[in-house]
PDB file of N, CA and C in Angstrom:
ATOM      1  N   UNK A   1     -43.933   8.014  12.576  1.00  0.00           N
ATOM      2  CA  UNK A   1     -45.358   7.798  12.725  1.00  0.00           C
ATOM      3  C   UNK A   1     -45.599   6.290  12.743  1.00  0.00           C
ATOM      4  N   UNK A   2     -46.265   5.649  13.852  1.00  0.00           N
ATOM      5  CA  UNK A   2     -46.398   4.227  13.997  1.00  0.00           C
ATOM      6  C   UNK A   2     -48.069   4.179  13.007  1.00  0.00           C
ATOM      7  N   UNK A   3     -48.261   2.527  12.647  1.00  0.00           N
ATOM      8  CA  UNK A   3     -49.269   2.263  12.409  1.00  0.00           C
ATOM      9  C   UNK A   3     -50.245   2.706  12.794  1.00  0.00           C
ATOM     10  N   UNK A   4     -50.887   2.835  13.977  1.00  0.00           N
ATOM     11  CA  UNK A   4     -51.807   2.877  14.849  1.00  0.00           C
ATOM     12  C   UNK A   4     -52.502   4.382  14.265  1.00  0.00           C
ATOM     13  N   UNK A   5     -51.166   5.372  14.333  1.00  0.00           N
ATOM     14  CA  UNK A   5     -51.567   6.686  13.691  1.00  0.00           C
ATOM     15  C   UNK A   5     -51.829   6.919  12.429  1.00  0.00           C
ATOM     16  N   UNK A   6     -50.997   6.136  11.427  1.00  0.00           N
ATOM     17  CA  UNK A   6     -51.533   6.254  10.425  1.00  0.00           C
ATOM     18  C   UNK A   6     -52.957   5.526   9.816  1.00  0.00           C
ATOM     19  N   UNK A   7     -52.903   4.131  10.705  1.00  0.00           N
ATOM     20  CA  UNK A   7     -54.730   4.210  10.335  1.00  0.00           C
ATOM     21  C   UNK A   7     -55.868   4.768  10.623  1.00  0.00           C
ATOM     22  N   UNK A   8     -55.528   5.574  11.984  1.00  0.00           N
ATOM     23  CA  UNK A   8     -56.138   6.914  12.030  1.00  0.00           C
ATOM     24  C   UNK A   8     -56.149   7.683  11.366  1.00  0.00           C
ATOM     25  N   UNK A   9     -55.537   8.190  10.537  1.00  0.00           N
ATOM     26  CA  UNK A   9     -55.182   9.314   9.287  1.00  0.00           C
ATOM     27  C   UNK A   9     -56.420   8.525   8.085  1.00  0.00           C
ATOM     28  N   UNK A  10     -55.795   7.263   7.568  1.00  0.00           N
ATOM     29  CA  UNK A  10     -56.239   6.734   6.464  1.00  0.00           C
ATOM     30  C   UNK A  10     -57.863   6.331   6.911  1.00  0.00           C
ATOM     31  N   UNK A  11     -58.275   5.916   7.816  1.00  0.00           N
ATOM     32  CA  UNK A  11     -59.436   5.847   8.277  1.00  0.00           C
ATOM     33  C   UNK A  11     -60.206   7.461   7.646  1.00  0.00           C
ATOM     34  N   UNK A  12     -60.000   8.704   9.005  1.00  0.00           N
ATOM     35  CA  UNK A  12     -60.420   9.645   8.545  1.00  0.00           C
ATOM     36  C   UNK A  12     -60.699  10.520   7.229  1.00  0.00           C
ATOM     37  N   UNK A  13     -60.085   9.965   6.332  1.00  0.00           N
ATOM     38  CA  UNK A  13     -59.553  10.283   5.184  1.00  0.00           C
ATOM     39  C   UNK A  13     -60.554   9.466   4.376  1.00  0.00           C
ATOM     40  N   UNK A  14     -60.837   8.246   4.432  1.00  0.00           N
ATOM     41  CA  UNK A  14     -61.549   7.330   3.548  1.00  0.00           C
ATOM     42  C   UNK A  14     -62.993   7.820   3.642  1.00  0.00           C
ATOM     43  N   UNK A  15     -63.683   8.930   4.147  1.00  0.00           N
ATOM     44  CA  UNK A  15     -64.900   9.398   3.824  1.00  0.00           C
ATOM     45  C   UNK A  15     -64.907  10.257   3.664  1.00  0.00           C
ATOM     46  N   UNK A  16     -65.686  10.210   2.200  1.00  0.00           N
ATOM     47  CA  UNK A  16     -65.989  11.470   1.034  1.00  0.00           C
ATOM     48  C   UNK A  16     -65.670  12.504   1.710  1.00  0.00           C
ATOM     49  N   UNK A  17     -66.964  12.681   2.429  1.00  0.00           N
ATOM     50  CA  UNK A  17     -67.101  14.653   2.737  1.00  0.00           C
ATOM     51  C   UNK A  17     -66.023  14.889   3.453  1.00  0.00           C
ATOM     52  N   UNK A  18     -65.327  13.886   4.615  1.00  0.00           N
ATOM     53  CA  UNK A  18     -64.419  14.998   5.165  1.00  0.00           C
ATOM     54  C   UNK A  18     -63.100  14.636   4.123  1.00  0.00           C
ATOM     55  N   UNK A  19     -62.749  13.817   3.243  1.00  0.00           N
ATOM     56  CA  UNK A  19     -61.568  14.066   1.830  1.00  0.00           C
ATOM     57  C   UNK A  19     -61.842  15.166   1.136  1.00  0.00           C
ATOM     58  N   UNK A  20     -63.139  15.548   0.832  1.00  0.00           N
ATOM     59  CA  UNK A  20     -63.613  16.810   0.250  1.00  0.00           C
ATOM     60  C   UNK A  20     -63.208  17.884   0.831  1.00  0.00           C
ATOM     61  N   UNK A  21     -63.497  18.047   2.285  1.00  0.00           N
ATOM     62  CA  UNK A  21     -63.239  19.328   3.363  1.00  0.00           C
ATOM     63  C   UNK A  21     -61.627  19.437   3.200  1.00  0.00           C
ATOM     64  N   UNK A  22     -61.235  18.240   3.752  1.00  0.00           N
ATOM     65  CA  UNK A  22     -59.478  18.318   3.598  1.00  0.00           C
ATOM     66  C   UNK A  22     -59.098  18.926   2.334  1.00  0.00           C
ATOM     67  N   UNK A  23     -59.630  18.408   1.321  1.00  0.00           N
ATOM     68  CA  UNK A  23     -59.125  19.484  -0.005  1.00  0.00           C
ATOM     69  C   UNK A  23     -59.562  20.628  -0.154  1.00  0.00           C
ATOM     70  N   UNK A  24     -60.891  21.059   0.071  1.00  0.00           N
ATOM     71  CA  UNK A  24     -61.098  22.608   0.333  1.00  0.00           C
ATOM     72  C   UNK A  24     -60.153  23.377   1.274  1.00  0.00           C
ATOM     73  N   UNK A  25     -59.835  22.810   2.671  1.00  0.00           N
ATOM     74  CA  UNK A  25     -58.888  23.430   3.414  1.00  0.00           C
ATOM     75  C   UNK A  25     -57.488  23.856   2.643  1.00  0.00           C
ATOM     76  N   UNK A  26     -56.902  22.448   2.198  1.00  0.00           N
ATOM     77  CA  UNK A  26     -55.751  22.863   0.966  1.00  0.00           C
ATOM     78  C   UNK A  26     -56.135  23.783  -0.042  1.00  0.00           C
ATOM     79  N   UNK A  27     -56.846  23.496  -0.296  1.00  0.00           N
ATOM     80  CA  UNK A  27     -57.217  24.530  -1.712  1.00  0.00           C
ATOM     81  C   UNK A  27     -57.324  25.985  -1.338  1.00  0.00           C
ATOM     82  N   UNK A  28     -57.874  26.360  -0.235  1.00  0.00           N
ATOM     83  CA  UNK A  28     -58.158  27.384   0.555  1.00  0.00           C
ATOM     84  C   UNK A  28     -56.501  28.515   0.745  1.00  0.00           C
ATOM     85  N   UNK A  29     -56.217  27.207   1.468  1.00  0.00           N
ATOM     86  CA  UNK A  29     -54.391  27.436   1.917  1.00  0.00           C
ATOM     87  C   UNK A  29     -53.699  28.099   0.711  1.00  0.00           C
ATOM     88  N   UNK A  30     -53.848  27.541  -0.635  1.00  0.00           N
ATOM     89  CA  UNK A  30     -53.227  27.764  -1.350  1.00  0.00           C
ATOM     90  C   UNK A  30     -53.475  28.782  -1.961  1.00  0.00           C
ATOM     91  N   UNK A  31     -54.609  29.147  -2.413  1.00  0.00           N
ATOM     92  CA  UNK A  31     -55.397  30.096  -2.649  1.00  0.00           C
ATOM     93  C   UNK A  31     -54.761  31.517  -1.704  1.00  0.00           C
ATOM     94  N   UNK A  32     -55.099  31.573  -0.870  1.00  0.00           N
ATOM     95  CA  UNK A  32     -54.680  32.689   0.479  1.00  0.00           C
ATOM     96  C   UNK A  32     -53.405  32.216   1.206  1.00  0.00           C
ATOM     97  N   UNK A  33     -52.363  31.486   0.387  1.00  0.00           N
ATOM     98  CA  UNK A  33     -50.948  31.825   0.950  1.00  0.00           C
ATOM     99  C   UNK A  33     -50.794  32.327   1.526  1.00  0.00           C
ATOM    100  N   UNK A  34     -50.531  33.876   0.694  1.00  0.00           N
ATOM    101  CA  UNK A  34     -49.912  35.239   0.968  1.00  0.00           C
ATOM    102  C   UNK A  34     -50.344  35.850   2.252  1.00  0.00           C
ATOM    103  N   UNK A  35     -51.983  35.448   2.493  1.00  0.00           N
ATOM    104  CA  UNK A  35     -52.503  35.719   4.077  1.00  0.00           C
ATOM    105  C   UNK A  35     -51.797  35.355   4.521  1.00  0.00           C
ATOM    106  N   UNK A  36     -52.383  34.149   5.576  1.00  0.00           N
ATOM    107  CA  UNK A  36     -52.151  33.263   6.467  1.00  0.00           C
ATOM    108  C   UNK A  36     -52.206  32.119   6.680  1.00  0.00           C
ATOM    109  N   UNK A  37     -52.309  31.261   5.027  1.00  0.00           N
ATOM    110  CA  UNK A  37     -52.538  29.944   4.945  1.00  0.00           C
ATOM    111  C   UNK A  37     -53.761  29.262   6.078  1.00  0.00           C
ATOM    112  N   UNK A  38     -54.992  29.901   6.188  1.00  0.00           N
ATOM    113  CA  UNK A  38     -56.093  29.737   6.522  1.00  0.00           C
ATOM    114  C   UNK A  38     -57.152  29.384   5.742  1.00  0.00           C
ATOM    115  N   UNK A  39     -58.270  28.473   6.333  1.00  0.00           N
ATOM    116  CA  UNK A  39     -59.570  28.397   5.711  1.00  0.00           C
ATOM    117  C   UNK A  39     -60.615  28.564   6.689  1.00  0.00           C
ATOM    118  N   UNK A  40     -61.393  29.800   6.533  1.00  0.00           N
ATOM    119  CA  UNK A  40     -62.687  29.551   7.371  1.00  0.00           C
ATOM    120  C   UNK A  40     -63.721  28.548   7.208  1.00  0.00           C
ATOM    121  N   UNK A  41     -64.447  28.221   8.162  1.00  0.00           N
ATOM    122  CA  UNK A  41     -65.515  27.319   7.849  1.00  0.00           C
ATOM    123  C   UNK A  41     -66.637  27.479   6.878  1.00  0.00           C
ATOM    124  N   UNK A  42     -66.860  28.821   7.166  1.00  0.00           N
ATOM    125  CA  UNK A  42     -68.012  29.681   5.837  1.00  0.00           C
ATOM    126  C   UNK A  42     -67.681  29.805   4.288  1.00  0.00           C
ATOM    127  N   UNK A  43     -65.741  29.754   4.404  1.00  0.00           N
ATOM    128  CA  UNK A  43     -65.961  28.882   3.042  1.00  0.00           C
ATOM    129  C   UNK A  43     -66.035  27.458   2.687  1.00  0.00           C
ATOM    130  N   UNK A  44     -66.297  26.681   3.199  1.00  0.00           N
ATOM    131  CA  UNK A  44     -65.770  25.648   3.268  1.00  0.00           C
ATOM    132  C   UNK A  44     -67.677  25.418   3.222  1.00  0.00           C
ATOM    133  N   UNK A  45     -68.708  26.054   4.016  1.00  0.00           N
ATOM    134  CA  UNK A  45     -69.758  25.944   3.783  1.00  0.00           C
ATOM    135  C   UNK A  45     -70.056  26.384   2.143  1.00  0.00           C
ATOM    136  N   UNK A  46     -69.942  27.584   1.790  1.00  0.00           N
ATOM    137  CA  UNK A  46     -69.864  27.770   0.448  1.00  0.00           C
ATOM    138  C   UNK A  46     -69.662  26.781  -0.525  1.00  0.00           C
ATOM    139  N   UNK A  47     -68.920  25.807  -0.557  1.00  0.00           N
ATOM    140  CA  UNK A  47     -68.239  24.673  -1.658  1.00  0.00           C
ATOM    141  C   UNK A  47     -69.044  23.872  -1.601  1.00  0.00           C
ATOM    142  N   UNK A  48     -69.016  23.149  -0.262  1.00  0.00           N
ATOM    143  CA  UNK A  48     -69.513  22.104  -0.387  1.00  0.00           C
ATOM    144  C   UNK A  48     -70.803  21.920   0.029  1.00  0.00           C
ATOM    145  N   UNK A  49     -71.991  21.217  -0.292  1.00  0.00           N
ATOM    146  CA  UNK A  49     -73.278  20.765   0.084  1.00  0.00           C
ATOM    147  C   UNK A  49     -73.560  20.153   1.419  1.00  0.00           C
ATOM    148  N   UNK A  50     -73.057  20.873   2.336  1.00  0.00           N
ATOM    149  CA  UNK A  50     -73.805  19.929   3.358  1.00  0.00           C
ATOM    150  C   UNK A  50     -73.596  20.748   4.575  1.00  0.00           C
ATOM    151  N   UNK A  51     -74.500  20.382   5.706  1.00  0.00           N
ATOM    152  CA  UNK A  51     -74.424  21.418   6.507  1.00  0.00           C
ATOM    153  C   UNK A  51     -73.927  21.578   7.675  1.00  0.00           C
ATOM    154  N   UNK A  52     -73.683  22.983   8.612  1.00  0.00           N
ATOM    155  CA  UNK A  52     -73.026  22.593   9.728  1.00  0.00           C
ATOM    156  C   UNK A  52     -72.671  22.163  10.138  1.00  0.00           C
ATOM    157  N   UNK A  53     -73.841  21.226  11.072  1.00  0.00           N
ATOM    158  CA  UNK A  53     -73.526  19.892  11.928  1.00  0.00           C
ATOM    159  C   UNK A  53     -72.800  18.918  11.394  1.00  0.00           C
ATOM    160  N   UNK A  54     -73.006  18.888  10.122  1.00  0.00           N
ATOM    161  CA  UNK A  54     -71.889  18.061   9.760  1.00  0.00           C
ATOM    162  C   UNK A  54     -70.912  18.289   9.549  1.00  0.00           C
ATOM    163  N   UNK A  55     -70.174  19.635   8.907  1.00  0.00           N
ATOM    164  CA  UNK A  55     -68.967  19.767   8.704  1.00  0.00           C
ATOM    165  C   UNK A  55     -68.234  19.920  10.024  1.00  0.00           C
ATOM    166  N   UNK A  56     -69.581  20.507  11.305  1.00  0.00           N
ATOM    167  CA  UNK A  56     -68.522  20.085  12.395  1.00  0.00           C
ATOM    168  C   UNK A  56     -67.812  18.999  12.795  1.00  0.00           C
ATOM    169  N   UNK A  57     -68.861  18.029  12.610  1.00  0.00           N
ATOM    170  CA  UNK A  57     -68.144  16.792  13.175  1.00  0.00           C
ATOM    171  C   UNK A  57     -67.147  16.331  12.305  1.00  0.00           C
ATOM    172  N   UNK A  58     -67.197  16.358  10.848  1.00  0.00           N
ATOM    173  CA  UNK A  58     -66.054  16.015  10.125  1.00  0.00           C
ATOM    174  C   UNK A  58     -65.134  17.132  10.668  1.00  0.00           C
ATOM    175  N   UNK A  59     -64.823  17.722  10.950  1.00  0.00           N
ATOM    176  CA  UNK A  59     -63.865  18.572  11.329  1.00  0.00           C
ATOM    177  C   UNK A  59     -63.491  18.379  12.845  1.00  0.00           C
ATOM    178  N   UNK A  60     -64.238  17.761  13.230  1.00  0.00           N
ATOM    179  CA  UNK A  60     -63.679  16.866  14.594  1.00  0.00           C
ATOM    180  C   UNK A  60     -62.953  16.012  14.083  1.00  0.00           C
ATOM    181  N   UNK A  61     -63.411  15.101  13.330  1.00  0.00           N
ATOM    182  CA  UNK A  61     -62.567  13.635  13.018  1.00  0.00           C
ATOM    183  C   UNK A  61     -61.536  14.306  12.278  1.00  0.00           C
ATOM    184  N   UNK A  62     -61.385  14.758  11.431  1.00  0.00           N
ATOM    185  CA  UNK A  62     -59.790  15.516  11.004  1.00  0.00           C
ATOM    186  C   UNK A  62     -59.040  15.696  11.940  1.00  0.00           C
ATOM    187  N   UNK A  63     -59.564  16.571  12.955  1.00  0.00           N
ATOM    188  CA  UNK A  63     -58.426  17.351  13.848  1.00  0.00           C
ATOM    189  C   UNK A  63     -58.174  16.185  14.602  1.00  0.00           C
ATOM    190  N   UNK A  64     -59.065  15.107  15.224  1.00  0.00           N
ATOM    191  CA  UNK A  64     -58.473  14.219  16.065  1.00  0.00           C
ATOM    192  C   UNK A  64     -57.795  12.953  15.367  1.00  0.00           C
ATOM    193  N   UNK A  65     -57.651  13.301  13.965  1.00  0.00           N
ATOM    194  CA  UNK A  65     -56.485  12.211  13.199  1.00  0.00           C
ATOM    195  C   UNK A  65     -55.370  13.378  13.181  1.00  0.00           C
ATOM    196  N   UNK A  66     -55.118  14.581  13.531  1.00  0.00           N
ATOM    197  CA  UNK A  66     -54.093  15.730  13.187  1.00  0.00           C
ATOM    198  C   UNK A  66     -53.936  15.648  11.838  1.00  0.00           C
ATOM    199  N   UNK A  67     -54.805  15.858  10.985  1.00  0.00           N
ATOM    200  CA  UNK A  67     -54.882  16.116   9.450  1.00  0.00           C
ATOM    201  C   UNK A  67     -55.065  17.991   9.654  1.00  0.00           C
ATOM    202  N   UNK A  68     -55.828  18.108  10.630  1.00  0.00           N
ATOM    203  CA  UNK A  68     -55.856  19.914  10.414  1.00  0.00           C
ATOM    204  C   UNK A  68     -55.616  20.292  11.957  1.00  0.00           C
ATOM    205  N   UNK A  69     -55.515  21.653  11.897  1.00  0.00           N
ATOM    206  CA  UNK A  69     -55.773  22.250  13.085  1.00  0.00           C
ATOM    207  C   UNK A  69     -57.101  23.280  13.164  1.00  0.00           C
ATOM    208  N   UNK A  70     -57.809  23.451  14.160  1.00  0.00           N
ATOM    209  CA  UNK A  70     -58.311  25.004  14.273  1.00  0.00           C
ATOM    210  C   UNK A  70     -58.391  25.706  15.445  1.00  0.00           C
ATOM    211  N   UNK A  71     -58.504  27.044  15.161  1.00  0.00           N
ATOM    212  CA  UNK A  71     -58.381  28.014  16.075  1.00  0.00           C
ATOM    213  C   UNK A  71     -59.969  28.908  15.912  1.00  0.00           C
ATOM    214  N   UNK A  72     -60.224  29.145  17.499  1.00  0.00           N
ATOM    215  CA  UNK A  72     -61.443  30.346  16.678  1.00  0.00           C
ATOM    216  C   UNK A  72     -60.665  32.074  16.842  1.00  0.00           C
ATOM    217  N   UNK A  73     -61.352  32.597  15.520  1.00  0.00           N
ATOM    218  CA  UNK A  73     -61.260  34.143  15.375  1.00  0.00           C
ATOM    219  C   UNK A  73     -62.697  34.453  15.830  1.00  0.00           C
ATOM    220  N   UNK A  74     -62.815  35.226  16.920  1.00  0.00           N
ATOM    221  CA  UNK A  74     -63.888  35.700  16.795  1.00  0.00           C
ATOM    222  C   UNK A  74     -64.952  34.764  16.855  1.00  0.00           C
ATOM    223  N   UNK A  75     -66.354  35.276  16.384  1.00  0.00           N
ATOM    224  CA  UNK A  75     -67.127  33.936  15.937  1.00  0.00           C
ATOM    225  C   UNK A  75     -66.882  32.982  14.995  1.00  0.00           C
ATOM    226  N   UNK A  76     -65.577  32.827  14.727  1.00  0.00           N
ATOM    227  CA  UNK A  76     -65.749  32.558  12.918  1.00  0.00           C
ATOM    228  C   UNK A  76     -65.015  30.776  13.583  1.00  0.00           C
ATOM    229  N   UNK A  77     -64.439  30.313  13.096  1.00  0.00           N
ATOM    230  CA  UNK A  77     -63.627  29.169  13.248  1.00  0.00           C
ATOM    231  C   UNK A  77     -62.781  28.737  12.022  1.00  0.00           C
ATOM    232  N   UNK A  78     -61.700  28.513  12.509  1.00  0.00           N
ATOM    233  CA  UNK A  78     -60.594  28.729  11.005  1.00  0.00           C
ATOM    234  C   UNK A  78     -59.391  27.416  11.166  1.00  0.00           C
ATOM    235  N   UNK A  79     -59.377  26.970  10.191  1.00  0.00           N
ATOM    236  CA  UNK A  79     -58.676  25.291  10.087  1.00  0.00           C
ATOM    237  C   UNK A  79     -57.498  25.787   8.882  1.00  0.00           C
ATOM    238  N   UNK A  80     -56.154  24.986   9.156  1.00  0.00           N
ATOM    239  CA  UNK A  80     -55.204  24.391   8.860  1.00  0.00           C
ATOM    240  C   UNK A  80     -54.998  23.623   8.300  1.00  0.00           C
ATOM    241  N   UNK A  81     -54.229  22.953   7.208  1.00  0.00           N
ATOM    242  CA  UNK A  81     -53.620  21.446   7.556  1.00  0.00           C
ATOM    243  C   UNK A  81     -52.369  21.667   8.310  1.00  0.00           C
ATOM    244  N   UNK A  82     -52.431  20.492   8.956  1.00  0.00           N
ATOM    245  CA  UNK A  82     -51.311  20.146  10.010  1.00  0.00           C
ATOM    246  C   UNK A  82     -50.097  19.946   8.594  1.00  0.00           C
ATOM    247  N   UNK A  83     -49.353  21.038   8.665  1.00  0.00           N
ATOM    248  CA  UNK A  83     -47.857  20.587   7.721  1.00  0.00           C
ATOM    249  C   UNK A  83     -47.255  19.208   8.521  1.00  0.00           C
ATOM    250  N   UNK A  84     -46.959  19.102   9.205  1.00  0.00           N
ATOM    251  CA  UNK A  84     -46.129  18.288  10.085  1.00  0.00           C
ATOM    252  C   UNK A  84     -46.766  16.492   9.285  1.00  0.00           C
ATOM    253  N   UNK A  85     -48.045  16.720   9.632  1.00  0.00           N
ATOM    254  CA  UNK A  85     -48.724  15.587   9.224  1.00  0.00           C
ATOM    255  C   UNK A  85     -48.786  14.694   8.381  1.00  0.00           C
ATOM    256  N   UNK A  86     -49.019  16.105   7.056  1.00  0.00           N
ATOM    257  CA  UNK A  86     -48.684  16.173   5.596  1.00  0.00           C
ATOM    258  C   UNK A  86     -47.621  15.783   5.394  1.00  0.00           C
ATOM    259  N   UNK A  87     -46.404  15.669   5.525  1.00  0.00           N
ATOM    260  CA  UNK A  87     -45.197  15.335   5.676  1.00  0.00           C
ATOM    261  C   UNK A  87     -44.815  13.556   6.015  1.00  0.00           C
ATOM    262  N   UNK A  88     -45.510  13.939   6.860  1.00  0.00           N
ATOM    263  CA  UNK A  88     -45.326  12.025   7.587  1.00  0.00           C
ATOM    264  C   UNK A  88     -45.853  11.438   6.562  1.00  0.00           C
ATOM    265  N   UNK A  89     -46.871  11.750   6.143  1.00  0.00           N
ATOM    266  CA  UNK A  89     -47.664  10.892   5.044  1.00  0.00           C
ATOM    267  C   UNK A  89     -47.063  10.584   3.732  1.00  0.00           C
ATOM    268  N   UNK A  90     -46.602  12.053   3.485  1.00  0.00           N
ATOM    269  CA  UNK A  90     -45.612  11.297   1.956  1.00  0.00           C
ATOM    270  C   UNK A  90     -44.544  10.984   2.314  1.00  0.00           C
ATOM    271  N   UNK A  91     -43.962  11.008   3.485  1.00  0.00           N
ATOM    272  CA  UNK A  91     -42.763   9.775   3.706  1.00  0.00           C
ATOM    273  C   UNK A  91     -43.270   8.738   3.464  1.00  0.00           C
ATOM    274  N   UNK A  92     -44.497   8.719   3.900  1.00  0.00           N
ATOM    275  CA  UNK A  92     -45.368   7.067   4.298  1.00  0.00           C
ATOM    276  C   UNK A  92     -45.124   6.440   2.986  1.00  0.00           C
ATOM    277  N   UNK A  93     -45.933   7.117   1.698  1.00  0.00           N
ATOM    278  CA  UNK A  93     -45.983   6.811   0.467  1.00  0.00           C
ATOM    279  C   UNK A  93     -44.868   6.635  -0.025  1.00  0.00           C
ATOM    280  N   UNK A  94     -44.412   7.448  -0.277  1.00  0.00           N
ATOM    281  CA  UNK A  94     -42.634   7.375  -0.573  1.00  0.00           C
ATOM    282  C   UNK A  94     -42.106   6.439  -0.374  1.00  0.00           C
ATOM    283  N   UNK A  95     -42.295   5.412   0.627  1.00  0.00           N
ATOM    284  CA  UNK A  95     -41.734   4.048   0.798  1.00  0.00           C
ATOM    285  C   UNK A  95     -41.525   2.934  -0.381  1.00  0.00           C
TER     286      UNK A  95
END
């Protein structure tokens, strides 16, 4: 992972609500392992205070740092973290 990407990562990351979302997504993941290591957006509305429009767009800026992925089910819309990502990063630290 070159610079360029990781200050994309650390950028996206340095505001609250979507560090918040990113940990609901984990938390989510972890929570529902045994599923499919998924988080819908409706929980993710549930947790946290703020609405739609916004968690969409923070959930734009995630996915276009590859901190998550999503897919839609249905009407619903359902996010990831990117393992791969997660990975690069604590190499990063690890240094």
């Amino acid at each position: 992972m070159n610079a360029k990407e990781l200050a994309k990562i650390f950028k996206a990351l340095s505001n609250e609500n979507r560090l918040e979302i990113y940990k609901e997504i984990a938390k989510q993941e972890n929570i529902d392992y045994e599923k499919k290591c998924e988080c819908s957006i409706s929980e993710i509305l549930s947790c946290l205070k703020i609405g739609a429009p916004t968690i969409s767009h923070h959930l734009k800026e995630l996915s276009n740092a590859n901190l998550i992925t999503t897919k839609k089910n249905g009407k619903f819309l359902i996010a990831q973290i990117n393992k791969n990502t997660l990975e690069e990063i604590r190499n990063f630290i690890d240094l």
